[in-house]
Protein backbone atom coordinates (compact mmCIF):
# COMPACT_ATOMS: atom_id res chain seq x y z
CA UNK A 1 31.65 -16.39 6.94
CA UNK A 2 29.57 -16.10 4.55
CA UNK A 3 26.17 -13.37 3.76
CA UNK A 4 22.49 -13.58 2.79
CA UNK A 5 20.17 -11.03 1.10
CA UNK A 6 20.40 -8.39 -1.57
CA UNK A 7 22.81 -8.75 -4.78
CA UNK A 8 23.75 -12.41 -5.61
CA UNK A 9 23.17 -14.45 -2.70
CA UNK A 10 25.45 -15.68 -1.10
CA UNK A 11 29.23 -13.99 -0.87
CA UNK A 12 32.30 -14.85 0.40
CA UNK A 13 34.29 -13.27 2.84
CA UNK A 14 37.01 -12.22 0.71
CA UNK A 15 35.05 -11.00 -1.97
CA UNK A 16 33.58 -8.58 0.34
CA UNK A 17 36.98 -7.35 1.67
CA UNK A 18 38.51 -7.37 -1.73
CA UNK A 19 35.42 -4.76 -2.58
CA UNK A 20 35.65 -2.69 0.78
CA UNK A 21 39.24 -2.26 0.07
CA UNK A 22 38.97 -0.78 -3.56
CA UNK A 23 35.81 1.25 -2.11
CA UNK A 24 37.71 2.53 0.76
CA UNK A 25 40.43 4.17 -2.27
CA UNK A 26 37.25 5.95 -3.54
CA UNK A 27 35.30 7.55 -0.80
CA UNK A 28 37.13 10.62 -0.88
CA UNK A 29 36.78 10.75 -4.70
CA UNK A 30 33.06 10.47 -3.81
CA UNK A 31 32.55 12.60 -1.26
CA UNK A 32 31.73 15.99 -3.04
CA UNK A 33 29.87 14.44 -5.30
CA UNK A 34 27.64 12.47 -2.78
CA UNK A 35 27.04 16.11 -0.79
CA UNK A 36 26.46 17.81 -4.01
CA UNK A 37 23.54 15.09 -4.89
CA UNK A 38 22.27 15.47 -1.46
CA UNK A 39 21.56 19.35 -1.57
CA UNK A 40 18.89 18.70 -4.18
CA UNK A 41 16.81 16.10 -1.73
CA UNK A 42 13.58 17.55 0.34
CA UNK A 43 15.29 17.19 3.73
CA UNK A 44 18.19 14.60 2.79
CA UNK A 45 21.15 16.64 5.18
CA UNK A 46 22.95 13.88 5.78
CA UNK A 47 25.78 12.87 3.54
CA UNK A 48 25.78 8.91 2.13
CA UNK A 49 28.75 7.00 2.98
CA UNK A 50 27.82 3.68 0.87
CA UNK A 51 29.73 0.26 0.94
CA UNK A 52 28.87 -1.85 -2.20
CA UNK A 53 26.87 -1.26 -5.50
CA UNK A 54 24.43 -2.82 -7.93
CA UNK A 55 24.49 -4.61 -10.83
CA UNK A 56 20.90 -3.42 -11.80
CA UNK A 57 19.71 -0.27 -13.69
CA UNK A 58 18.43 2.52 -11.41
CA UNK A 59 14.72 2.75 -10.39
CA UNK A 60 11.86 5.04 -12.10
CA UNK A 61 9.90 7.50 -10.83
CA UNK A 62 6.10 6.44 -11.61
CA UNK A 63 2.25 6.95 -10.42
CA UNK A 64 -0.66 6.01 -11.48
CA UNK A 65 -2.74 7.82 -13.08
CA UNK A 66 -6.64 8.02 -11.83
CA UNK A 67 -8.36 10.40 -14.29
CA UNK A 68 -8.31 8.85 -17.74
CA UNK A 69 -9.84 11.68 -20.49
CA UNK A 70 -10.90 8.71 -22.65
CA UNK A 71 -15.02 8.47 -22.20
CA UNK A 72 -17.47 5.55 -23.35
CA UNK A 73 -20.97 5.53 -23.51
CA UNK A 74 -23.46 3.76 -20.48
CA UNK A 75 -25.41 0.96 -20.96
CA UNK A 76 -28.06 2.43 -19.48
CA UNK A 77 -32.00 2.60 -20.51
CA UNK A 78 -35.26 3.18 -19.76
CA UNK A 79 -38.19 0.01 -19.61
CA UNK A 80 -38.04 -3.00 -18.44
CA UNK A 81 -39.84 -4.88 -15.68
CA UNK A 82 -37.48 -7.10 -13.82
CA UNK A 83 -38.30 -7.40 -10.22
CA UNK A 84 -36.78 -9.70 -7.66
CA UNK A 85 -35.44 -9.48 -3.95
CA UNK A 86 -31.87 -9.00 -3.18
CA UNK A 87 -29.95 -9.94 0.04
CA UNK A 88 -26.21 -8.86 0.65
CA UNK A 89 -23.37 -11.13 1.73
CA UNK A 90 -22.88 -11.38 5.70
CA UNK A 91 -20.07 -10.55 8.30
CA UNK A 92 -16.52 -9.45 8.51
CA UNK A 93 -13.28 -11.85 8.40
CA UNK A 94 -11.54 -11.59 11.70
CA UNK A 95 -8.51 -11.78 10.38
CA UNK A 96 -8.75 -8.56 8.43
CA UNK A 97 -8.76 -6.55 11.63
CA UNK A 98 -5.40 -5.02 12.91
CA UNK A 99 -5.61 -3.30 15.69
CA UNK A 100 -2.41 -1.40 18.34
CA UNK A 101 -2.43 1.34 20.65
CA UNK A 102 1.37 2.27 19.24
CA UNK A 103 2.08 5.48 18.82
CA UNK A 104 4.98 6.55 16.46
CA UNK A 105 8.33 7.89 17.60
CA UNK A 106 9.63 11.64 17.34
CA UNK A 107 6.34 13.61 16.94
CA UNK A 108 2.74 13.93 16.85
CA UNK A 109 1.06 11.86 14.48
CA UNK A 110 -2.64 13.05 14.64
CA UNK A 111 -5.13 13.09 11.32
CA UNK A 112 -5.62 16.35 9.16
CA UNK A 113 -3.60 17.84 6.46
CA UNK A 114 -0.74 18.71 7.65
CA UNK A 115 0.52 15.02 9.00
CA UNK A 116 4.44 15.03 8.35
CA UNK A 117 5.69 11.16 8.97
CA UNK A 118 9.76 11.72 9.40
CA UNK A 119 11.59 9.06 8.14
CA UNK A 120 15.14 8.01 8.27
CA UNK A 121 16.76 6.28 5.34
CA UNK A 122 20.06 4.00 6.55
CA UNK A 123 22.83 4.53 4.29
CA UNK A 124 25.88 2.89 5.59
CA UNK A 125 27.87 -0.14 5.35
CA UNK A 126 26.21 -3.03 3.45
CA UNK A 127 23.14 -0.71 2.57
CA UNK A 128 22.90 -0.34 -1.51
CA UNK A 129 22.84 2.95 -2.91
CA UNK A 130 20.55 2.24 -5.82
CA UNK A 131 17.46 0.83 -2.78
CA UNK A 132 18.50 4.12 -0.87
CA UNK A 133 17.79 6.29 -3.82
CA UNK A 134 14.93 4.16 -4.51
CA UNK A 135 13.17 5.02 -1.25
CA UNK A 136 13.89 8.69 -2.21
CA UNK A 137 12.73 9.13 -5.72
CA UNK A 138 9.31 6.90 -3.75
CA UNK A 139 8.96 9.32 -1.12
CA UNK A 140 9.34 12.70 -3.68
CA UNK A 141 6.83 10.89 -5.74
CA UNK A 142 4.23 10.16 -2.75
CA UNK A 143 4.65 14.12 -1.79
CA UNK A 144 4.09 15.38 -5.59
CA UNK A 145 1.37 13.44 -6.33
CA UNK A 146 -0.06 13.10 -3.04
CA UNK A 147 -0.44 9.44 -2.91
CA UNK A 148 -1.64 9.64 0.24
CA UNK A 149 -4.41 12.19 1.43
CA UNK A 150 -3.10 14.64 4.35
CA UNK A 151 0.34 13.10 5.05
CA UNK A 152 3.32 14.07 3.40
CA UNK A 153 6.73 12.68 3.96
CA UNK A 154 10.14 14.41 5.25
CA UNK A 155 13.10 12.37 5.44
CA UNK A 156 16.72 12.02 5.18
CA UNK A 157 19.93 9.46 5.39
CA UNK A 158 22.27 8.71 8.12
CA UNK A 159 25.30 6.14 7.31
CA UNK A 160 25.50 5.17 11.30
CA UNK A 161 22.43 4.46 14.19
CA UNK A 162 21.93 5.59 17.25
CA UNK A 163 19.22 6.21 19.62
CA UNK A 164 19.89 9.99 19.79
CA UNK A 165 19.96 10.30 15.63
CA UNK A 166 16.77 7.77 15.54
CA UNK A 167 15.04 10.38 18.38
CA UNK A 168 14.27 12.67 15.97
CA UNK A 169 12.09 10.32 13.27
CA UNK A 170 9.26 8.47 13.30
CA UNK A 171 10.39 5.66 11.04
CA UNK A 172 13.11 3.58 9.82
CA UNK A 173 14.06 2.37 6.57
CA UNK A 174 16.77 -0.52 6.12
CA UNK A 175 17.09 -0.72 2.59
CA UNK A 176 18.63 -3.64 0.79
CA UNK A 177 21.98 -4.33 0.64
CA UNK A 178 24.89 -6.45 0.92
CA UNK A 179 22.90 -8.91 3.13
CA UNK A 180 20.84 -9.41 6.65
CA UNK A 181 24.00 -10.89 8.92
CA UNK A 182 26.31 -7.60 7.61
CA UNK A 183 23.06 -5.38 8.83
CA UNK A 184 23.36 -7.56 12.12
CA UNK A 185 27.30 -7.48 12.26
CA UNK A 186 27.69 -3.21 12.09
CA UNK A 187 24.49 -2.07 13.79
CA UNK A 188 23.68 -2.19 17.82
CA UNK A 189 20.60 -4.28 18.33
CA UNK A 190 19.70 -2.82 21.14
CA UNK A 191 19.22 0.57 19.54
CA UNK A 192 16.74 -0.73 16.94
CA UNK A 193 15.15 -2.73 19.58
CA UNK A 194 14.86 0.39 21.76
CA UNK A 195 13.73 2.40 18.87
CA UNK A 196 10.47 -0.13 17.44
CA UNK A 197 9.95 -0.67 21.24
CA UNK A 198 9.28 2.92 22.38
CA UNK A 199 6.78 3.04 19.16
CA UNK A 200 9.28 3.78 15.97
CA UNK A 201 8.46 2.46 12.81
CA UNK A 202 10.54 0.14 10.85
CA UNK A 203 10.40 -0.89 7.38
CA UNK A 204 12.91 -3.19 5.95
CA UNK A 205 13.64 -4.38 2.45
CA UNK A 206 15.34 -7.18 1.28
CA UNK A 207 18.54 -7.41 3.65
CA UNK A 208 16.65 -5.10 5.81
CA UNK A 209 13.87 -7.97 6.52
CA UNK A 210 16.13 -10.52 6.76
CA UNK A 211 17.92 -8.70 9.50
CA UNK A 212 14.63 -7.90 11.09
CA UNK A 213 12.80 -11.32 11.16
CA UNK A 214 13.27 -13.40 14.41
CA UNK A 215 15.37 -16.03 12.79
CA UNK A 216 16.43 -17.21 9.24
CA UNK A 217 16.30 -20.55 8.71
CA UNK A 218 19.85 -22.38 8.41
CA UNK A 219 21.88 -18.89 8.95
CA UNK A 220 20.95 -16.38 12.23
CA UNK A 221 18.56 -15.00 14.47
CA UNK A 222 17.64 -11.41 13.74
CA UNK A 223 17.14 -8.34 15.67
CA UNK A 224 13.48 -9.84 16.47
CA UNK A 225 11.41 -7.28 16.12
CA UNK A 226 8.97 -8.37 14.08
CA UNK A 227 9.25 -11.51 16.15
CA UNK A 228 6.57 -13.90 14.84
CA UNK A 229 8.34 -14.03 11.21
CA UNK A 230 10.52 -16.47 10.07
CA UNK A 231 12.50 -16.09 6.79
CA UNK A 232 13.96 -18.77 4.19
CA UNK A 233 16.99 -17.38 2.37
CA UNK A 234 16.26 -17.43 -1.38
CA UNK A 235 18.05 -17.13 -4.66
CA UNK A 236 16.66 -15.56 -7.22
CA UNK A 237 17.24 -12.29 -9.12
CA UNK A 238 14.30 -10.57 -11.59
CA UNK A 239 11.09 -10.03 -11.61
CA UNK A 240 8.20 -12.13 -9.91
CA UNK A 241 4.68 -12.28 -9.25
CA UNK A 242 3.37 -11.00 -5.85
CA UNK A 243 -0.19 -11.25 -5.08
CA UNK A 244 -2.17 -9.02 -2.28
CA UNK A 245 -4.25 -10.61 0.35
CA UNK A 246 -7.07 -9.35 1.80
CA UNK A 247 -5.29 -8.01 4.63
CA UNK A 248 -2.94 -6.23 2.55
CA UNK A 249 -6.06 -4.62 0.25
CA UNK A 250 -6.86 -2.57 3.26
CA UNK A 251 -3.32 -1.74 4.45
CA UNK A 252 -2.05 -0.69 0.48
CA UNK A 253 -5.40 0.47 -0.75
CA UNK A 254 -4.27 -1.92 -4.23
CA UNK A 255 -5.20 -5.42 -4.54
CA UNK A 256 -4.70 -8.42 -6.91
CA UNK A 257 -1.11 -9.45 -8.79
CA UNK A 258 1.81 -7.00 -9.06
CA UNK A 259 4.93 -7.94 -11.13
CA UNK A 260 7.71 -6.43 -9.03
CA UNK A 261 12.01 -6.62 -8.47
CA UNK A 262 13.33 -9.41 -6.70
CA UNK A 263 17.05 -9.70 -5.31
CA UNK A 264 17.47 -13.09 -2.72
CA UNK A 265 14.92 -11.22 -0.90
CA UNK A 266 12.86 -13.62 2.43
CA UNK A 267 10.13 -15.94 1.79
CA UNK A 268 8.84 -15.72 4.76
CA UNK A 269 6.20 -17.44 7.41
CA UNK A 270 4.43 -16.54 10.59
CA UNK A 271 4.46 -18.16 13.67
CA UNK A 272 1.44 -16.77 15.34
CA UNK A 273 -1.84 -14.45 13.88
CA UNK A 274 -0.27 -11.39 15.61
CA UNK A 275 1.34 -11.21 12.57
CA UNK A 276 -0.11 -10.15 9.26
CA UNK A 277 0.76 -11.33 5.83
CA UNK A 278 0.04 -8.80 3.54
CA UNK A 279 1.37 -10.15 0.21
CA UNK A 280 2.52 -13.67 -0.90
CA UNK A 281 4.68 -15.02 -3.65
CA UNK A 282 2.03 -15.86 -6.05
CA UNK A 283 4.67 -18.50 -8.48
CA UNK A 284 7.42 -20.64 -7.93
CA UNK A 285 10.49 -18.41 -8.97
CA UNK A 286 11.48 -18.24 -5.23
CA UNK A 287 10.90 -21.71 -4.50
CA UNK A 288 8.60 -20.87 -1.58
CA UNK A 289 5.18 -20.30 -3.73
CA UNK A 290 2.40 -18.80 -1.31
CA UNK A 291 5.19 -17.75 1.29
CA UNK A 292 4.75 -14.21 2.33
CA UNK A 293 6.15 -11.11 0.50
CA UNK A 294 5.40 -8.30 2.85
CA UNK A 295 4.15 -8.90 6.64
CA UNK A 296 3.38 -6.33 9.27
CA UNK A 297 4.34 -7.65 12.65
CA UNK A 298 4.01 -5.53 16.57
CA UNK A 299 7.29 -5.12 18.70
CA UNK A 300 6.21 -3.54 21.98
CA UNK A 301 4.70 0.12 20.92
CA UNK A 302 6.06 -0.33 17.44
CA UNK A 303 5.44 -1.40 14.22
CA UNK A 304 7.39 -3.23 11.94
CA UNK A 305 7.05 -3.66 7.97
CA UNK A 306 9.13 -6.39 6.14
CA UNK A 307 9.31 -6.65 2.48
CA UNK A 308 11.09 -9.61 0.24
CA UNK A 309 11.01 -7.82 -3.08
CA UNK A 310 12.00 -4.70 -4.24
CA UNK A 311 9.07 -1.63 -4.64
CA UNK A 312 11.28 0.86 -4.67
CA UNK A 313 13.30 0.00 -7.65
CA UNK A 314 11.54 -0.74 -11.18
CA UNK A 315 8.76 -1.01 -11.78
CA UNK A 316 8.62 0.97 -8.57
CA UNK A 317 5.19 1.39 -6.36
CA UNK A 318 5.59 4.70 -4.40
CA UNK A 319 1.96 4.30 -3.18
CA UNK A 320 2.85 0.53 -1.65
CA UNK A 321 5.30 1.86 0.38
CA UNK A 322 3.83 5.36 1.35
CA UNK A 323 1.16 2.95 2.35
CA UNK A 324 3.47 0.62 4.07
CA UNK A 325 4.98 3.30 5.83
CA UNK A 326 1.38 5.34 7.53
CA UNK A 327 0.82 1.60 8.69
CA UNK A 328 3.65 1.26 10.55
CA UNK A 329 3.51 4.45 12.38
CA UNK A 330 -0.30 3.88 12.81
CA UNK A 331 -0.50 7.80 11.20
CA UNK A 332 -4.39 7.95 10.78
CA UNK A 333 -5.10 9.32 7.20
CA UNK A 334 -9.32 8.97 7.70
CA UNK A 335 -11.04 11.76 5.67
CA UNK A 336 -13.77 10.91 8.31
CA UNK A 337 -15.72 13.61 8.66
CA UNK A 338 -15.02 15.69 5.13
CA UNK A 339 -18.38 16.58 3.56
CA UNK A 340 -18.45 16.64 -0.22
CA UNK A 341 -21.64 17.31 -2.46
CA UNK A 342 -23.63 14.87 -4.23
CA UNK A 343 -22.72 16.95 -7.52
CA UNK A 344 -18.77 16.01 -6.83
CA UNK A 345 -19.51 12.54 -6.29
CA UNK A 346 -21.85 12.43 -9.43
CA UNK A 347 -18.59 13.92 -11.42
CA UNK A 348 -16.02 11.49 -9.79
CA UNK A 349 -18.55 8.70 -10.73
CA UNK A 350 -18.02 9.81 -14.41
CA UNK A 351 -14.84 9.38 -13.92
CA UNK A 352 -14.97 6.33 -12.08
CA UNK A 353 -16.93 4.84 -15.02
CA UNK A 354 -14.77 6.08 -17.77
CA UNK A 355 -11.34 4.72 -16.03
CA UNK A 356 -12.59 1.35 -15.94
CA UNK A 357 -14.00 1.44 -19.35
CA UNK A 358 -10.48 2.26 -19.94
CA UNK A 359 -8.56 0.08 -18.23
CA UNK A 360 -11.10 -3.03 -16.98
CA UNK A 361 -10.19 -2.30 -13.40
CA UNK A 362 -10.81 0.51 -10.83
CA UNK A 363 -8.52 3.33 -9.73
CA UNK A 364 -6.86 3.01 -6.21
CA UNK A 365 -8.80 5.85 -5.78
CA UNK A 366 -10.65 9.18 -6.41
CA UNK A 367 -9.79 12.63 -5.53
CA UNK A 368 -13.17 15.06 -4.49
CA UNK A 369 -12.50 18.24 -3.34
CA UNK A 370 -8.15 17.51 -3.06
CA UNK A 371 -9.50 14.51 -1.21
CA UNK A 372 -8.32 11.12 -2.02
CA UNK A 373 -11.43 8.81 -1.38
CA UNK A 374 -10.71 5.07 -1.00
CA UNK A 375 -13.63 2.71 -3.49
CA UNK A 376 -14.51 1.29 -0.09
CA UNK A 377 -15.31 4.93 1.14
CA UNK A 378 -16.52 6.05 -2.68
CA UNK A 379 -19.14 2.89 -2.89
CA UNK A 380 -20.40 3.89 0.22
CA UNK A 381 -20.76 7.91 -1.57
CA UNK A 382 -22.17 6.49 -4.62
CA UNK A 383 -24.73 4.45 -2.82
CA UNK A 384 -25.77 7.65 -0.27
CA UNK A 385 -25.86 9.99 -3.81
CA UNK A 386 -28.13 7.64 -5.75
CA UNK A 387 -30.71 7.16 -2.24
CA UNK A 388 -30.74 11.05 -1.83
CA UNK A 389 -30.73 12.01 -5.71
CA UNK A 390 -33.93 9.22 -5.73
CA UNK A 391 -35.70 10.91 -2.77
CA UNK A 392 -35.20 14.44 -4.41
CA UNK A 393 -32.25 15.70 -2.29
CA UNK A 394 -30.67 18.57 -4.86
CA UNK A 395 -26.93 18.09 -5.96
CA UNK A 396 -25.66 20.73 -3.89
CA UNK A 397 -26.57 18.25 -0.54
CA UNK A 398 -23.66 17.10 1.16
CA UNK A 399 -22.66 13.95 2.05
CA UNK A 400 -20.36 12.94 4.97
CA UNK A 401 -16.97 10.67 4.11
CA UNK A 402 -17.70 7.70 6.32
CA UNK A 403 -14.49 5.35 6.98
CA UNK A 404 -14.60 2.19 5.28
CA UNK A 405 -12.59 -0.43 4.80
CA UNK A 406 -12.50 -2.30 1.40
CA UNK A 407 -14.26 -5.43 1.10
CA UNK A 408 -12.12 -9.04 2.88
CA UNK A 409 -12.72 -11.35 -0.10
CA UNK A 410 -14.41 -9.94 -3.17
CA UNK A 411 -16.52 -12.97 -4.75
CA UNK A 412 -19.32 -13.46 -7.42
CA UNK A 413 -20.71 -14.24 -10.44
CA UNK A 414 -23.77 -13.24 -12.25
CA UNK A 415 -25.20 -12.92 -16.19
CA UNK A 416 -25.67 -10.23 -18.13
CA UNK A 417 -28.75 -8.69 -17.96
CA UNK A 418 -30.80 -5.12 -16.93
CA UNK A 419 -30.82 -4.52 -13.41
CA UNK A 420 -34.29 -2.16 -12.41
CA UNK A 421 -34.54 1.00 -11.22
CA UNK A 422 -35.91 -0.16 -8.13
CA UNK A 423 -34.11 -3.00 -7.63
CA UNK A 424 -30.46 -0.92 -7.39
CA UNK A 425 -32.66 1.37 -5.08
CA UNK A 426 -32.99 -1.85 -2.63
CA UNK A 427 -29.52 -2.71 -3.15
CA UNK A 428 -27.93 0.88 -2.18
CA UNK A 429 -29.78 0.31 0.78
CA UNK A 430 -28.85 -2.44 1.00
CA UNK A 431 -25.38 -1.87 0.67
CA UNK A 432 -25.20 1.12 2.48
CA UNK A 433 -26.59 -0.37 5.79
CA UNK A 434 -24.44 -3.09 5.16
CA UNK A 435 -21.66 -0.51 5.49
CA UNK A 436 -23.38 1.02 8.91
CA UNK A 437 -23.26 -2.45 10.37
CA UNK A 438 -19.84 -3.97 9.50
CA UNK A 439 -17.62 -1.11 9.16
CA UNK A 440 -16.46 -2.28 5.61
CA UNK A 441 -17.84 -3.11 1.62
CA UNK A 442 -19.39 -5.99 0.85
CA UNK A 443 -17.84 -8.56 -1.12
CA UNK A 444 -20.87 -9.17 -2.87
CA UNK A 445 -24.57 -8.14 -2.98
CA UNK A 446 -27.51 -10.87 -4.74
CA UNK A 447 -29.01 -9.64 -7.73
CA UNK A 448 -31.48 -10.70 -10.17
CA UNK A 449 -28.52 -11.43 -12.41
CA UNK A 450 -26.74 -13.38 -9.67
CA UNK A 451 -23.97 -12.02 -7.16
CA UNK A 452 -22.75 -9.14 -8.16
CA UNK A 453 -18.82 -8.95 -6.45
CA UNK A 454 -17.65 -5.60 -4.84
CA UNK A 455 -15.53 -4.04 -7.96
CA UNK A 456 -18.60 -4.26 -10.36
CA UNK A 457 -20.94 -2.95 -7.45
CA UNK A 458 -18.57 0.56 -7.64
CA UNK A 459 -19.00 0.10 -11.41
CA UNK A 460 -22.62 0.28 -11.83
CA UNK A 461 -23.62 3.07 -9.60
CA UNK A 462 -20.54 4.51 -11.36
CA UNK A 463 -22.83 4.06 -14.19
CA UNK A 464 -25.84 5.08 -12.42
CA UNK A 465 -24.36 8.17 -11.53
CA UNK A 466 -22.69 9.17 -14.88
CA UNK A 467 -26.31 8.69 -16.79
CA UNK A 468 -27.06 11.16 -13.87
CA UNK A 469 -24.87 13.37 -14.97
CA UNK A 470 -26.05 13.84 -18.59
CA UNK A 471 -29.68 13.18 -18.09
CA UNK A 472 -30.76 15.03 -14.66
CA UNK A 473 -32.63 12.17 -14.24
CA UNK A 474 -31.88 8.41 -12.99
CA UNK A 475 -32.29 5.65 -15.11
CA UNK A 476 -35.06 3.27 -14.98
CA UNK A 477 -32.49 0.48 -15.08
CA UNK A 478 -28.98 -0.83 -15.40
CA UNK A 479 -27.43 -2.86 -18.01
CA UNK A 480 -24.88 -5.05 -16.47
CA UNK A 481 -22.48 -7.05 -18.72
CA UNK A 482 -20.57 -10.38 -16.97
């Protein structure tokens, strides 16, 4: 028989008995060790029993950082007389809306600020201790840095499944490993099926999607429960080129081209729009360019998560699959609701402003008053500071957090060129009814200068705001560079 996924590709019987037999000399060697490691893990109480290894170095802790300390000076001015109308682009994509009644498995998983998500971490036979330990070190890095606002994660290992052990969590994680028909081969079906049905969360990596998926062509059917993907086995081991959709923008609160770990991991395809693709191969190292990376698929109450590459290991992305994770146990994490003053959003626009200066992109996000604030939710801010600052609202007004979703399919072009004081009056109003209407950003608003696309719009009431800042006063226009 032979085995697809993580660590080579395929392997033959007899390799994988040769290495279970040397392993199974070890394991006691191990033991003390293994239990030692696991007393220093937030919540990890149950001992790993692993079945293979890696041939690849072990994953980094990282984050990104959102406040840069380096700070540029605005284009900003005072006289010209540009006038012209503006107009804002039109309605939603369809396909950017996900919707499910599910609820998640084991407890409560209501908004607010104390949100725990419990999460189980499989650790036995065919899973690979290096993707366990690189779920781990993700997890301890979304809880110190609180890559997520108001959720924080608890979790722990088990080397065996069953329904009474999987009671007590709210997710799954099937890591990568020794490949999806060994996952298939040592693991009751019914029990995950039970689990994702009854409204568990599953996330799979690797092995763990392969096992997941409905079928695979040439090789096996899977557990099914994400049961409109399909996977083709691949064979390739580095690093690759993944590229966000849409979709995925508003799921992992990232967007545009990653470089991440790759092991054999699925290319994989849909079969119906319940599914949702949320990242695609975006070259040809896998030999399915365009394929999807990570999907999000519905198994009766449940969600399930399946992921090609490798996030967890390095470069890791603890906010991708802290993100990943809150979507598949539908946790909300909405700061609906939270008022914050137009003086903190004028100082998060400065720094805003100076990130992108920085780094010629925007942050994931920005953090008012120990709130992390989405740039669909912080354009929205920007646009409400800069109406009320013009009609003589003081800086001590607050300002409600209104859920948005980031914009389906940022677009534009435009020259560079002043934009007027009252035109970028019209266009927060603009934009900000815009927001009322469709629930989301726009993806572009119509300027004098041409369309300006959703990422610059944050930029130049970042701009707006920061000239606020250190003049008390709004400018009398804009300078916009393309």
């Amino acid at each position: 028989m032979n085995f697809i996924g993580y660590g080579g590709g395929i392997i033959n019987r007899k390799v994988i008995l040769t290495v279970l037999l040397v392993l199974s000399l070890t394991l006691s060697l191990n033991a003390v060790s293994a239990a030692m490691v696991n007393q220093n893990l937030t919540d990890d109480t149950t001992q790993e029993n692993q079945s293979n290894s890696s041939t690849y170095s072990s994953p980094t802790n990282s984050s990104q950082t959102t406040t840069p300390s380096t700070t540029q000076s605005d284009n900003t001015g005072n006289s010209t007389s540009n006038t012209s109308s503006t107009r804002y682009e039109g309605t939603p994509d369809t396909e950017d809306t996900i919707s499910s009644t599910a609820s998640a498995a084991g407890s409560a998983l209501a908004a607010g600020s104390s949100t725990v998500i419990k999460v189980l971490i499989y650790s036995g036979t065919g899973a690979s201790t290096n993707c366990v330990n690189g779920v781990k070190t993700a997890l301890a890095s979304a809880n110190s840095n609180n890559l997520v606002s108001g959720v924080t994660f608890s979790y722990a290992t088990s080397s065996s499944l069953t329904s009474s052990i999987l009671s007590g969590y709210d997710l799954l994680v099937m890591p990568g490993g020794s490949g999806g028909s060994v996952y298939l081969n040592t693991i009751s079906k019914s029990v995950i099926q039970n689990f994702v049905k009854n409204g568990g969360g599953y996330l799979g990596i690797c092995a763990g999607a392969y096992s997941a998926a409905a079928h695979t062509d040439g090789y096996y059917d899977g557990w099914g429960i994400a049961p409109h993907v399909y996977a083709k086995a691949v064979s390739y081991e580095g690093k690759l080129n993944m590229t966000i959709t849409s979709t995925g923008a508003q799921v992992l609160n990232r967007s545009g081209t990653v470089t991440i770990s790759h092991y054999n991991g699925a290319a994989m395809y849909l079969t119906s729009s319940a599914a949702k693709i949320f990242a695609t191969y975006a070259d040809s190292k896998t030999g399915y360019k365009g394929y999807a990376d990570i999907v999000g698929d519905f198994y009766g109450n449940g969600r399930t998560v399946l992921i090609g590459s490798h996030p967890e290991l390095s470069p890791q992305f603890p906010d991708m699959i802290a993100n990943l994770i809150v979507w598949a146990t539908s946790t909300s994490t909405s700061n609906t609701g939270t008022k914050v003053t137009i003086s903190q959003v004028v100082s998060a626009a400065s720094t805003v402003k100076d990130y992108y200066d920085k780094n010629k992109k925007l942050p994931n996000y920005v953090t008012i008053n120990s709130k992390q604030i989405s740039m669909a939710k912080f354009l929205y801010l920007l646009t409400t500071a800069t109406k009320e600052l013009n009609g003589g609202s003081s800086t001590s007004t607050s300002i409600t957090v209104k859920s948005v979703s980031a914009a389906s399919s940022p677009s534009g072009t435009y020259k560079s060129g002043s934009i007027t004081k009252s035109e970028y009056l019209t266009l927060a109003q603009n934009i900000i009814s815009f927001i009322n209407s469709n629930g989301r950003a726009p993806n572009y608003v119509t300027t004098s200068l041409g369309k300006v696309n959703y990422t610059k719009m944050i930029y130049m009431f970042s701009k707006i705001l920061k000239y606020y800042k250190s003049n008390s006063k709004l400018p009398n226009y804009v300078q916009m560079t393309a």
